[in-house]
PDB file of N, CA and C in Angstrom:
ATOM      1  N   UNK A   1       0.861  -1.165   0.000  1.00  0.00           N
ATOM      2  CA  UNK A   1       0.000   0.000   0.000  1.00  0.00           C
ATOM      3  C   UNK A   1       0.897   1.214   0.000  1.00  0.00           C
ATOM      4  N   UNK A   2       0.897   2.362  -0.958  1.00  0.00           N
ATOM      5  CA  UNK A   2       1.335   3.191  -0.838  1.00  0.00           C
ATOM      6  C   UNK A   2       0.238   4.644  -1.078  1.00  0.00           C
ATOM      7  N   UNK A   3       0.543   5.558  -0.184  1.00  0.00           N
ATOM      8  CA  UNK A   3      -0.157   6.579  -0.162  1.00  0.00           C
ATOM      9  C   UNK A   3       0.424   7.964  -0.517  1.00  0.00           C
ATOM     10  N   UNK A   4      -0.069   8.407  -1.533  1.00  0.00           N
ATOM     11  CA  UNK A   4       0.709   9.666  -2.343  1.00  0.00           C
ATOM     12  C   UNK A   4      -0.517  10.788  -2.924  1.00  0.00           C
ATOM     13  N   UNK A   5       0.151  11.847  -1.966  1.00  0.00           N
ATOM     14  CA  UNK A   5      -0.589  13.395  -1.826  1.00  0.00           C
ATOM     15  C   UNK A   5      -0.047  14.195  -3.118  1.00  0.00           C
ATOM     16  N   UNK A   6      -1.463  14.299  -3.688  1.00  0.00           N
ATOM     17  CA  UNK A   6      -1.156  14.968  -5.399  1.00  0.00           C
ATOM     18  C   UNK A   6      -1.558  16.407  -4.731  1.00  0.00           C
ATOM     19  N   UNK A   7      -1.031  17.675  -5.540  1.00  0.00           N
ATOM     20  CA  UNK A   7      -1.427  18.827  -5.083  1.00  0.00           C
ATOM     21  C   UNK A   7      -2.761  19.389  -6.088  1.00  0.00           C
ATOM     22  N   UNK A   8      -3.353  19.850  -5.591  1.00  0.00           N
ATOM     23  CA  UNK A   8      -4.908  20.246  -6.291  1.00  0.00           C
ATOM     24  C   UNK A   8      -4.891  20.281  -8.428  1.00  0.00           C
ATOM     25  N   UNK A   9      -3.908  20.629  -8.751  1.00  0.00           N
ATOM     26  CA  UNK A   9      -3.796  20.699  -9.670  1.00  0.00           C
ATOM     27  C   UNK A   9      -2.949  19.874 -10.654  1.00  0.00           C
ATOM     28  N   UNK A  10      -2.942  18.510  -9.694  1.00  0.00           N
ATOM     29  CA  UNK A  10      -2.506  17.349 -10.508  1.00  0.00           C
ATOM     30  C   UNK A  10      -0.985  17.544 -10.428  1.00  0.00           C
ATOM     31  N   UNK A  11      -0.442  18.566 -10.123  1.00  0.00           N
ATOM     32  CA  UNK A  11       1.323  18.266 -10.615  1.00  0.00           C
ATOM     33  C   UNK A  11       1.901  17.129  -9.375  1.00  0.00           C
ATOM     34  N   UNK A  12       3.067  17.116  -9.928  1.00  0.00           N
ATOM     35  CA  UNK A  12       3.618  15.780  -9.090  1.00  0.00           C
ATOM     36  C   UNK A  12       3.286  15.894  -7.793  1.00  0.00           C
ATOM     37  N   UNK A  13       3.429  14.879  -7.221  1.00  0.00           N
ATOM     38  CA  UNK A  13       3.274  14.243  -5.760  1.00  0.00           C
ATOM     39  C   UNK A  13       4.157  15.520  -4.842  1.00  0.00           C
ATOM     40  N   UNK A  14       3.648  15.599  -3.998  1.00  0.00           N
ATOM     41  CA  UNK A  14       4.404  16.363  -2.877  1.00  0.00           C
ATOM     42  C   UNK A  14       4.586  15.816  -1.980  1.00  0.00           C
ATOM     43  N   UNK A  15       4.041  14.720  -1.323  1.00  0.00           N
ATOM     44  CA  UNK A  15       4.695  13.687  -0.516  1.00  0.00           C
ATOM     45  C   UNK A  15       4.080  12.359  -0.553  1.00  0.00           C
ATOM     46  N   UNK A  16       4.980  11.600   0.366  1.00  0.00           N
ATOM     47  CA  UNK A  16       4.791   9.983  -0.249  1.00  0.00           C
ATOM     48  C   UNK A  16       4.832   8.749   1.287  1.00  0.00           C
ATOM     49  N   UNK A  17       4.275   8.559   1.665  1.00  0.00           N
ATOM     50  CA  UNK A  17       4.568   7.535   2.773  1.00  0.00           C
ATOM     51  C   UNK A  17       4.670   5.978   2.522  1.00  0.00           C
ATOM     52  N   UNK A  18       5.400   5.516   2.167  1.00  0.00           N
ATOM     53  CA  UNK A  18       5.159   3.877   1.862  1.00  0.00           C
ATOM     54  C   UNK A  18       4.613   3.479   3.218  1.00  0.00           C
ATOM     55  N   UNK A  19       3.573   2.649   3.723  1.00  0.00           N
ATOM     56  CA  UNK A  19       3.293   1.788   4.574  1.00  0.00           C
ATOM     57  C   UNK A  19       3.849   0.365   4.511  1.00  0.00           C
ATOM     58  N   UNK A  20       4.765   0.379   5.981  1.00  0.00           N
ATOM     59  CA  UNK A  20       5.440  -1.237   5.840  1.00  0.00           C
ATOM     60  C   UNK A  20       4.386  -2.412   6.108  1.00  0.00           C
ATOM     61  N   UNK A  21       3.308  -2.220   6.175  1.00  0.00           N
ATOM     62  CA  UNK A  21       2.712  -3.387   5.829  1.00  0.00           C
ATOM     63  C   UNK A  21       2.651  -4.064   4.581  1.00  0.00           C
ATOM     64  N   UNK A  22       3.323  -5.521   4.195  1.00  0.00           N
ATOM     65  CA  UNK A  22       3.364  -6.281   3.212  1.00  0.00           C
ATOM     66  C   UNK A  22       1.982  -7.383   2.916  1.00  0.00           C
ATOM     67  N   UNK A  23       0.799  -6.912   2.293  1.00  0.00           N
ATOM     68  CA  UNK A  23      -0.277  -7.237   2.468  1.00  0.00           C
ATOM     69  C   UNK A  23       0.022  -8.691   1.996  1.00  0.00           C
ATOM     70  N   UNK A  24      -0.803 -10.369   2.749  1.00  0.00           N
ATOM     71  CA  UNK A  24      -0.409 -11.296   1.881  1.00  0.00           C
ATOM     72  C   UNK A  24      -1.765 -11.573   1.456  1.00  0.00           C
ATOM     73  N   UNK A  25      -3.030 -10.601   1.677  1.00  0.00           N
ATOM     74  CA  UNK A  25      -4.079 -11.367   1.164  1.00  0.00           C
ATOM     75  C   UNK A  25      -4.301 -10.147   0.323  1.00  0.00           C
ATOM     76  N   UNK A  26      -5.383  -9.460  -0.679  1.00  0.00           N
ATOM     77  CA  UNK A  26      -5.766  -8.843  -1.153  1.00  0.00           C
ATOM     78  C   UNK A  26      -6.539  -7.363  -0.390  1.00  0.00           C
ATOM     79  N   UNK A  27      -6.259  -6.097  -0.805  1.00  0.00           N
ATOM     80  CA  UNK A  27      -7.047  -5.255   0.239  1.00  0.00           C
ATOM     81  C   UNK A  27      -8.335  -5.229  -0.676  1.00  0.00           C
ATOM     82  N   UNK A  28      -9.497  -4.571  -0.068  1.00  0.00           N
ATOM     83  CA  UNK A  28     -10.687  -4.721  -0.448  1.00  0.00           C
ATOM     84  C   UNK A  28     -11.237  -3.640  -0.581  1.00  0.00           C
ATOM     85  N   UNK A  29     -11.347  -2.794  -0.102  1.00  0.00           N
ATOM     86  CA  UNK A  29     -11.599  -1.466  -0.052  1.00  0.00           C
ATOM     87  C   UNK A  29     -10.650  -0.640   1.052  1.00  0.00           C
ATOM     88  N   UNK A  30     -10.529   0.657   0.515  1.00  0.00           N
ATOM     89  CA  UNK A  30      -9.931   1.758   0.974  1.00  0.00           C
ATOM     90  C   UNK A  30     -10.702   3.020   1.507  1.00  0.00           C
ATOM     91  N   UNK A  31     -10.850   3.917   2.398  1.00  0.00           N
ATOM     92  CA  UNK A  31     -11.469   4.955   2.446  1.00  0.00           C
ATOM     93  C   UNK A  31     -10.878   6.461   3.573  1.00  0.00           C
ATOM     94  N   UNK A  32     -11.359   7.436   3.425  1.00  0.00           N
ATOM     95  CA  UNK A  32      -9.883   8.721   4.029  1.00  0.00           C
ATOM     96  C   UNK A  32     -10.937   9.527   5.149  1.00  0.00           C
ATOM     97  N   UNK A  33     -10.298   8.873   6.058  1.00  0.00           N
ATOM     98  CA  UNK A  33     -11.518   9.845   7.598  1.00  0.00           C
ATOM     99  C   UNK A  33     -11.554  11.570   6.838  1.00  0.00           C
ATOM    100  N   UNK A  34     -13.013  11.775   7.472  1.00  0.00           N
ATOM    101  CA  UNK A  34     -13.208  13.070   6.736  1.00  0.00           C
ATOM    102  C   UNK A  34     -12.318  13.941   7.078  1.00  0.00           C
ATOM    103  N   UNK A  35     -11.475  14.101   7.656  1.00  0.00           N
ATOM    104  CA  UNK A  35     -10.298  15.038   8.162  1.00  0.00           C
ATOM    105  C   UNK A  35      -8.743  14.562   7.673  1.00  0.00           C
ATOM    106  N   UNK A  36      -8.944  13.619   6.421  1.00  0.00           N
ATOM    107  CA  UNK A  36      -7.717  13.031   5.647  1.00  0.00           C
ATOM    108  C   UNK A  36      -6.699  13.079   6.464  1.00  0.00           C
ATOM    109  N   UNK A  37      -6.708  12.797   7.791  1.00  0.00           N
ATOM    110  CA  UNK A  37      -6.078  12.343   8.227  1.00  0.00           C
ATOM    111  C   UNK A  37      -5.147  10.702   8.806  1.00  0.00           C
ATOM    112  N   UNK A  38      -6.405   9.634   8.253  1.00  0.00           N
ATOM    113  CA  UNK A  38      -5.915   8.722   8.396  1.00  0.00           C
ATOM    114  C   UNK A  38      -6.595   8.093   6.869  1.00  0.00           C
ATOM    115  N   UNK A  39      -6.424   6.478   6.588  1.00  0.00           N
ATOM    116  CA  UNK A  39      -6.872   6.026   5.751  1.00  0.00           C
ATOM    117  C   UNK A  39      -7.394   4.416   6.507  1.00  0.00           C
ATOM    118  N   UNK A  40      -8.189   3.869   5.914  1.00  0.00           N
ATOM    119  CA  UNK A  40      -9.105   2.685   6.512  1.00  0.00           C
ATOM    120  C   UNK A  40      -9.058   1.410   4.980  1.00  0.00           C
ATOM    121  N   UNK A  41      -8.203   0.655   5.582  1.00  0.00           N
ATOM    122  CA  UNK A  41      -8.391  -0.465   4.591  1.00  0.00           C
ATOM    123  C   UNK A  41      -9.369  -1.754   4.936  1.00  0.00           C
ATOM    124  N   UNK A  42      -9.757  -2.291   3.711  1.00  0.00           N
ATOM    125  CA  UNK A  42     -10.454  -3.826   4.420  1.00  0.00           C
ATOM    126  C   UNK A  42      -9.685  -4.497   3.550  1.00  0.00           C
ATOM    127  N   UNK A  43      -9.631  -6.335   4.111  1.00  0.00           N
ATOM    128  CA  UNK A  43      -9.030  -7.039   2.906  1.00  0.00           C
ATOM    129  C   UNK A  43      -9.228  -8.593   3.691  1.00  0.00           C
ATOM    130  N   UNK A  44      -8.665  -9.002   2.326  1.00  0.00           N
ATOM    131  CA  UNK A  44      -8.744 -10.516   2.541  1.00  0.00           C
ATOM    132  C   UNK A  44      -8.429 -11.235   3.623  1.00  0.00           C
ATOM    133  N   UNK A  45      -7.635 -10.685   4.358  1.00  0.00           N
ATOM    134  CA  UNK A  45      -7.291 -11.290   5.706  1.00  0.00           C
ATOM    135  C   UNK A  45      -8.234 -11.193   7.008  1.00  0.00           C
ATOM    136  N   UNK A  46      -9.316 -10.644   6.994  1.00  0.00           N
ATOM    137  CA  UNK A  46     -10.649 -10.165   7.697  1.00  0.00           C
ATOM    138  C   UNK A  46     -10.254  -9.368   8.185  1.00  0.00           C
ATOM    139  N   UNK A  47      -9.385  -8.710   8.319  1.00  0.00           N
ATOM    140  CA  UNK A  47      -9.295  -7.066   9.183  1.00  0.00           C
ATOM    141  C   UNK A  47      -9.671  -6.072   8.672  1.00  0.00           C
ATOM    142  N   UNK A  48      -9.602  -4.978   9.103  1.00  0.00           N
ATOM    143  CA  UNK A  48      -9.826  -3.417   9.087  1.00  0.00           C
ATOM    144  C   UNK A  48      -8.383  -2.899   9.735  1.00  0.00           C
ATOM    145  N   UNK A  49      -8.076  -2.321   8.753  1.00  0.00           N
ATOM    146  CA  UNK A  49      -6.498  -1.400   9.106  1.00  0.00           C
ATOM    147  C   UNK A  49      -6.659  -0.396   9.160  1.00  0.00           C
ATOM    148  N   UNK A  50      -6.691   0.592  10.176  1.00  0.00           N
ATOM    149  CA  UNK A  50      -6.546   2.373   9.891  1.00  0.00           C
ATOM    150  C   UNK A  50      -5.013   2.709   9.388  1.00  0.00           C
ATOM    151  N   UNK A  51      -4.866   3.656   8.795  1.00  0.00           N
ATOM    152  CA  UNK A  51      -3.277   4.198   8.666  1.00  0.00           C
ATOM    153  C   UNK A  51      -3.230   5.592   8.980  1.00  0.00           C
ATOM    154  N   UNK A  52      -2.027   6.038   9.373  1.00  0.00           N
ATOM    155  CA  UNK A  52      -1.771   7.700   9.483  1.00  0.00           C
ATOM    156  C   UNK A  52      -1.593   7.874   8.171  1.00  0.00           C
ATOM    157  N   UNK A  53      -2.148   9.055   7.699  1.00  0.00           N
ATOM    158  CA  UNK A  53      -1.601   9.456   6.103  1.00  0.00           C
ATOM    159  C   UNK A  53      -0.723  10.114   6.170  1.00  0.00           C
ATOM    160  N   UNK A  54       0.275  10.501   7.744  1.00  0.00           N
ATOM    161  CA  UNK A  54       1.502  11.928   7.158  1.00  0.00           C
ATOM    162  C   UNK A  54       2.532  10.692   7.620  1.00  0.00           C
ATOM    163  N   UNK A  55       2.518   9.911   8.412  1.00  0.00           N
ATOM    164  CA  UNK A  55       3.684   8.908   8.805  1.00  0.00           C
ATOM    165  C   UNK A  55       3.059   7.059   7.490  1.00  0.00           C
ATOM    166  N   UNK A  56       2.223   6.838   7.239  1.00  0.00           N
ATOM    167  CA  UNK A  56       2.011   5.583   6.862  1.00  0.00           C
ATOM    168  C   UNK A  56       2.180   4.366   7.753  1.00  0.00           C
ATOM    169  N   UNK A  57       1.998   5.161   8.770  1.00  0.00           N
ATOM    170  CA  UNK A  57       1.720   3.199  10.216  1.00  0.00           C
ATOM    171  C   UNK A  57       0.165   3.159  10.022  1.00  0.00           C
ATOM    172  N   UNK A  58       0.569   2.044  10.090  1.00  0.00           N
ATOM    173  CA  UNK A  58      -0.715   1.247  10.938  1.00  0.00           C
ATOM    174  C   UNK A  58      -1.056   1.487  12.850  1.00  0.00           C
ATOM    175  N   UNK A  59      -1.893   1.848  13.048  1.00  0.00           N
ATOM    176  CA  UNK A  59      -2.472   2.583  14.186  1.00  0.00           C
ATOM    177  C   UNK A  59      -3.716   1.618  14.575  1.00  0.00           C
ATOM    178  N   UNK A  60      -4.234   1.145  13.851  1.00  0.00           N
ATOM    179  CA  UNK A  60      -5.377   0.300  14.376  1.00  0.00           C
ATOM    180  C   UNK A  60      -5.364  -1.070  13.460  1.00  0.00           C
ATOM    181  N   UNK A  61      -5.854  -2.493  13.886  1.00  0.00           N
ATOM    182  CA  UNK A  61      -5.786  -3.245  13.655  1.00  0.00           C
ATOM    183  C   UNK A  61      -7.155  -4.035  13.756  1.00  0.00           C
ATOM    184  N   UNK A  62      -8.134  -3.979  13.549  1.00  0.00           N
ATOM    185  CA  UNK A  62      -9.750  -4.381  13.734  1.00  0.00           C
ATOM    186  C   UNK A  62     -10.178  -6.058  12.994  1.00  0.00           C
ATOM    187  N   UNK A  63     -10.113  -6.513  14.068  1.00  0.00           N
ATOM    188  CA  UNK A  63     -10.349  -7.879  13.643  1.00  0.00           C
ATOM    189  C   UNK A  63     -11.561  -8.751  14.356  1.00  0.00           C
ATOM    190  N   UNK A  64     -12.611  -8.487  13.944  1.00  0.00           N
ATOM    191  CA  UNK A  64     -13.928  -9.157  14.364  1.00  0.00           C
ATOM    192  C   UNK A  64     -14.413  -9.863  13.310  1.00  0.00           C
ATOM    193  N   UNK A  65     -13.829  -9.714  12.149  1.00  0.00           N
ATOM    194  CA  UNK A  65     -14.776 -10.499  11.045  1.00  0.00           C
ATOM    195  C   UNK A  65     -13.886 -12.075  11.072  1.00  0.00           C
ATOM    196  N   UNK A  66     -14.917 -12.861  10.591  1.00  0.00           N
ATOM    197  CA  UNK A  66     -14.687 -14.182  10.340  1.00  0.00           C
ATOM    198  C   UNK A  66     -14.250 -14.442   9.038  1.00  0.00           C
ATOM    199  N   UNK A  67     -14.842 -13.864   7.704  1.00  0.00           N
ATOM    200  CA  UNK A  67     -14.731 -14.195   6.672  1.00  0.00           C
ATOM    201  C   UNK A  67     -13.884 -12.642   5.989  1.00  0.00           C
ATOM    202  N   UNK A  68     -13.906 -12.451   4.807  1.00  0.00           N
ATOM    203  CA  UNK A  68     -13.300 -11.736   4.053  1.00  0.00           C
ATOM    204  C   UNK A  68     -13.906  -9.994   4.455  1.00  0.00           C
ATOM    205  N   UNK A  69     -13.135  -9.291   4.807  1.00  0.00           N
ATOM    206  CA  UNK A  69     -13.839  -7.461   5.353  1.00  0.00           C
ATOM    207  C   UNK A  69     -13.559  -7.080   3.977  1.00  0.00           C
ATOM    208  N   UNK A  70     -14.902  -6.496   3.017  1.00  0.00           N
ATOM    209  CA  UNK A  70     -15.117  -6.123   1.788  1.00  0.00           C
ATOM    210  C   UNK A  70     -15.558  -4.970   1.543  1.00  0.00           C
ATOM    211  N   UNK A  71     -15.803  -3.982   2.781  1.00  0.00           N
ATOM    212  CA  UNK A  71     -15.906  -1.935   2.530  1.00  0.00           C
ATOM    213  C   UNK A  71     -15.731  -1.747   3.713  1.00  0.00           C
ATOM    214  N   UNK A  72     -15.267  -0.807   3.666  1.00  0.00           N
ATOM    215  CA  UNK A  72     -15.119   0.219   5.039  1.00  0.00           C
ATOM    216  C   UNK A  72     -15.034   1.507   4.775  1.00  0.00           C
ATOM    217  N   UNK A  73     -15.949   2.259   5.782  1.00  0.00           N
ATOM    218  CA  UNK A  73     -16.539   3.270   5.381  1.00  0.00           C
ATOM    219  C   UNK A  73     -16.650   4.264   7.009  1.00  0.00           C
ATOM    220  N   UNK A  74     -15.875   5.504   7.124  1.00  0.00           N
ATOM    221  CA  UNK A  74     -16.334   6.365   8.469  1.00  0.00           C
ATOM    222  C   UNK A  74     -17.278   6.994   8.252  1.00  0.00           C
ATOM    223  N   UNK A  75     -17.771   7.478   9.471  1.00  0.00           N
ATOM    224  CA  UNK A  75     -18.799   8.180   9.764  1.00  0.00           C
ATOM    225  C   UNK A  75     -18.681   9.902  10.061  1.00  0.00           C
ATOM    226  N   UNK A  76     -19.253  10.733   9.363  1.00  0.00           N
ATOM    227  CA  UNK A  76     -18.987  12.284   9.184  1.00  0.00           C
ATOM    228  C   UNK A  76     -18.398  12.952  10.673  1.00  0.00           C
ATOM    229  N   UNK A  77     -18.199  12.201  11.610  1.00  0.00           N
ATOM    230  CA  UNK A  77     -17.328  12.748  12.576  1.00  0.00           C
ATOM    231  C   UNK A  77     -16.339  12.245  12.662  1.00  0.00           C
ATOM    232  N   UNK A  78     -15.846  11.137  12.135  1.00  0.00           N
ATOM    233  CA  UNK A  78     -14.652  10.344  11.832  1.00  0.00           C
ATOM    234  C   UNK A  78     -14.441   9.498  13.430  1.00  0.00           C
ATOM    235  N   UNK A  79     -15.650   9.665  14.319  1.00  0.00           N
ATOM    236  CA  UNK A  79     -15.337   8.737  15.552  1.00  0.00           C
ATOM    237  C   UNK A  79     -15.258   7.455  15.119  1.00  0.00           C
ATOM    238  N   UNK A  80     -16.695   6.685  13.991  1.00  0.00           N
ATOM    239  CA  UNK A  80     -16.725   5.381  13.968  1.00  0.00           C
ATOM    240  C   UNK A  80     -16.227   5.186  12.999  1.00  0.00           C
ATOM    241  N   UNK A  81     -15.890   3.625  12.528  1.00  0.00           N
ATOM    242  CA  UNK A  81     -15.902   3.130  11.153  1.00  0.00           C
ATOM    243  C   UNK A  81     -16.878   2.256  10.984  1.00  0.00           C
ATOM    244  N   UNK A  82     -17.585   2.271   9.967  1.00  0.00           N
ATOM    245  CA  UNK A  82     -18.380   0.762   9.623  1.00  0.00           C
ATOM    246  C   UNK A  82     -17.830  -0.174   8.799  1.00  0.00           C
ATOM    247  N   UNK A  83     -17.722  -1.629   8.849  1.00  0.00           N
ATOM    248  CA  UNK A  83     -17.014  -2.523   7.975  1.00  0.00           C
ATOM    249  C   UNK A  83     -18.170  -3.403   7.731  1.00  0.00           C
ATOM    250  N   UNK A  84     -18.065  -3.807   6.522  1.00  0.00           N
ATOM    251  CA  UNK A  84     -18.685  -4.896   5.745  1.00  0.00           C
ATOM    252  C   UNK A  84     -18.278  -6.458   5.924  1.00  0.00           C
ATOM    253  N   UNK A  85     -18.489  -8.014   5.712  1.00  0.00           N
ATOM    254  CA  UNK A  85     -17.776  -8.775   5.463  1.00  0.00           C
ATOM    255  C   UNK A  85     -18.324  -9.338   4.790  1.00  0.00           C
ATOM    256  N   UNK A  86     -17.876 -11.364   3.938  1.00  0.00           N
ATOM    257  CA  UNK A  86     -18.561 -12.041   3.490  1.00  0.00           C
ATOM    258  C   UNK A  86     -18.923 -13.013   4.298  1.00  0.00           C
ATOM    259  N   UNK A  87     -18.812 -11.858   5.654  1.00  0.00           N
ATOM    260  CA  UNK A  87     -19.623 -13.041   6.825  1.00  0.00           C
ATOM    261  C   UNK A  87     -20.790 -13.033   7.392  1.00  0.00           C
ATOM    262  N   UNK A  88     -21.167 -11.474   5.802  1.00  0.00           N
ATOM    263  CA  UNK A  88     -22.674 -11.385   6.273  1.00  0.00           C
ATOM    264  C   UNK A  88     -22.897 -10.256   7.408  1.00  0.00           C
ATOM    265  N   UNK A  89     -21.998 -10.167   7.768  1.00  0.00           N
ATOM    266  CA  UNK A  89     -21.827  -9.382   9.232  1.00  0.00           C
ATOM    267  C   UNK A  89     -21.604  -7.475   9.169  1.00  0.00           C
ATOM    268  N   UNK A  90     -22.410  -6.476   9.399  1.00  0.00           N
ATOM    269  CA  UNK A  90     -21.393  -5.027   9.545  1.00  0.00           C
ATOM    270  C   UNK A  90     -21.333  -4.652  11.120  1.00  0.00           C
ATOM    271  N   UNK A  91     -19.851  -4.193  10.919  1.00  0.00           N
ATOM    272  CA  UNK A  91     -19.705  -3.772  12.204  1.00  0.00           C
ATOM    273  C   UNK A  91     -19.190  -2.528  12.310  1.00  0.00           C
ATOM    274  N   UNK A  92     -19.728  -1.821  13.530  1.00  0.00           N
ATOM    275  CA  UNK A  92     -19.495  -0.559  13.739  1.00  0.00           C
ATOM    276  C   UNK A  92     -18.577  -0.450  14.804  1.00  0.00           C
ATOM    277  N   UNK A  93     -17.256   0.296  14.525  1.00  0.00           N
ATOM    278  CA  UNK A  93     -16.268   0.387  15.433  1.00  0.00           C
ATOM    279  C   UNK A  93     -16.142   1.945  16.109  1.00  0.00           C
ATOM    280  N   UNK A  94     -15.939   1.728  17.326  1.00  0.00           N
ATOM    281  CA  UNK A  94     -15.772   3.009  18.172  1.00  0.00           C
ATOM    282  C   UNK A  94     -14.021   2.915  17.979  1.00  0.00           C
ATOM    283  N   UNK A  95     -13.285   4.017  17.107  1.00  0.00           N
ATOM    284  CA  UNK A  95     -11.928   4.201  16.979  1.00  0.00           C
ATOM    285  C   UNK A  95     -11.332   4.245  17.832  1.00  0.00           C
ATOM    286  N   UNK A  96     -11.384   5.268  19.472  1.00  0.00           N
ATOM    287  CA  UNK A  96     -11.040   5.207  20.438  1.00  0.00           C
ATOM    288  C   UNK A  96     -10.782   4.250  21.751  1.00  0.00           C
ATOM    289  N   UNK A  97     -11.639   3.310  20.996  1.00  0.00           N
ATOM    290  CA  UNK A  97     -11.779   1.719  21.879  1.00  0.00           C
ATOM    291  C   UNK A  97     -11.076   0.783  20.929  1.00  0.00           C
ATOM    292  N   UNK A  98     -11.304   1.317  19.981  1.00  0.00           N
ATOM    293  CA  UNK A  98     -11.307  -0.300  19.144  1.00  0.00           C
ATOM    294  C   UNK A  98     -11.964  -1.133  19.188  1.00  0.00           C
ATOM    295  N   UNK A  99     -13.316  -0.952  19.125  1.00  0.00           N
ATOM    296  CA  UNK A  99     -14.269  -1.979  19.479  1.00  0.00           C
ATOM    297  C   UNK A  99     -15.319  -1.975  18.591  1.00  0.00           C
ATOM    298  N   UNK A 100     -15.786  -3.255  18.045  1.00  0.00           N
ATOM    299  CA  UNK A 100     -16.867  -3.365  17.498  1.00  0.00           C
ATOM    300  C   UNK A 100     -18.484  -3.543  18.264  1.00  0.00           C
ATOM    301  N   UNK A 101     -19.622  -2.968  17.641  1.00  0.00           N
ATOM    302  CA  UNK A 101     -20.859  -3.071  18.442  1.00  0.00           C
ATOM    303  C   UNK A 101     -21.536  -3.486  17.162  1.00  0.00           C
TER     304      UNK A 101
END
């Protein structure tokens, strides 16, 4: 996964964070807390990954699904995330806990 900040008018990249996570399953969806401050992956491995977008860590690690996490999506205050799976299942995570309800 790499994350690269284009400036409004398309010219080159102005900065670049590689994230050292080496994904071994497929990511599934991607999405950018409304304050582009972090980024939210789902993927084949059933997790939910948050990332910092100015450093590229991984900061959260969300693992309640059983089967494959296939969208993830925050909520206009950027407290929760909602995740999808093919386990049938959505779950709503409180970021500050890390917890699914």
């Amino acid at each position: 996964v790499q994350m690269t900040k284009l400036s409004a008018s398309g010219a080159p990249p102005l900065e670049n964070a590689s994230v050292s996570y080496k994904a071994l399953f497929a990511v599934t969806s991607v999405t950018y807390s409304p304050d582009a401050t972090c980024l939210a992956s789902s993927s084949q491995d059933n997790t939910v990954r948050v990332w910092t977008t100015t450093s590229g860590k991984c900061v959260h690690v969300l693992d309640a699904h059983s089967k494959t996490a296939t969208s993830v999506c925050y909520s206009s205050d950027g407290a929760t995330l909602a995740s999808g799976s093919d386990d049938k299942t959505v779950r709503v995570w409180e970021l500050y806990l890390e917890t699914a309800f």
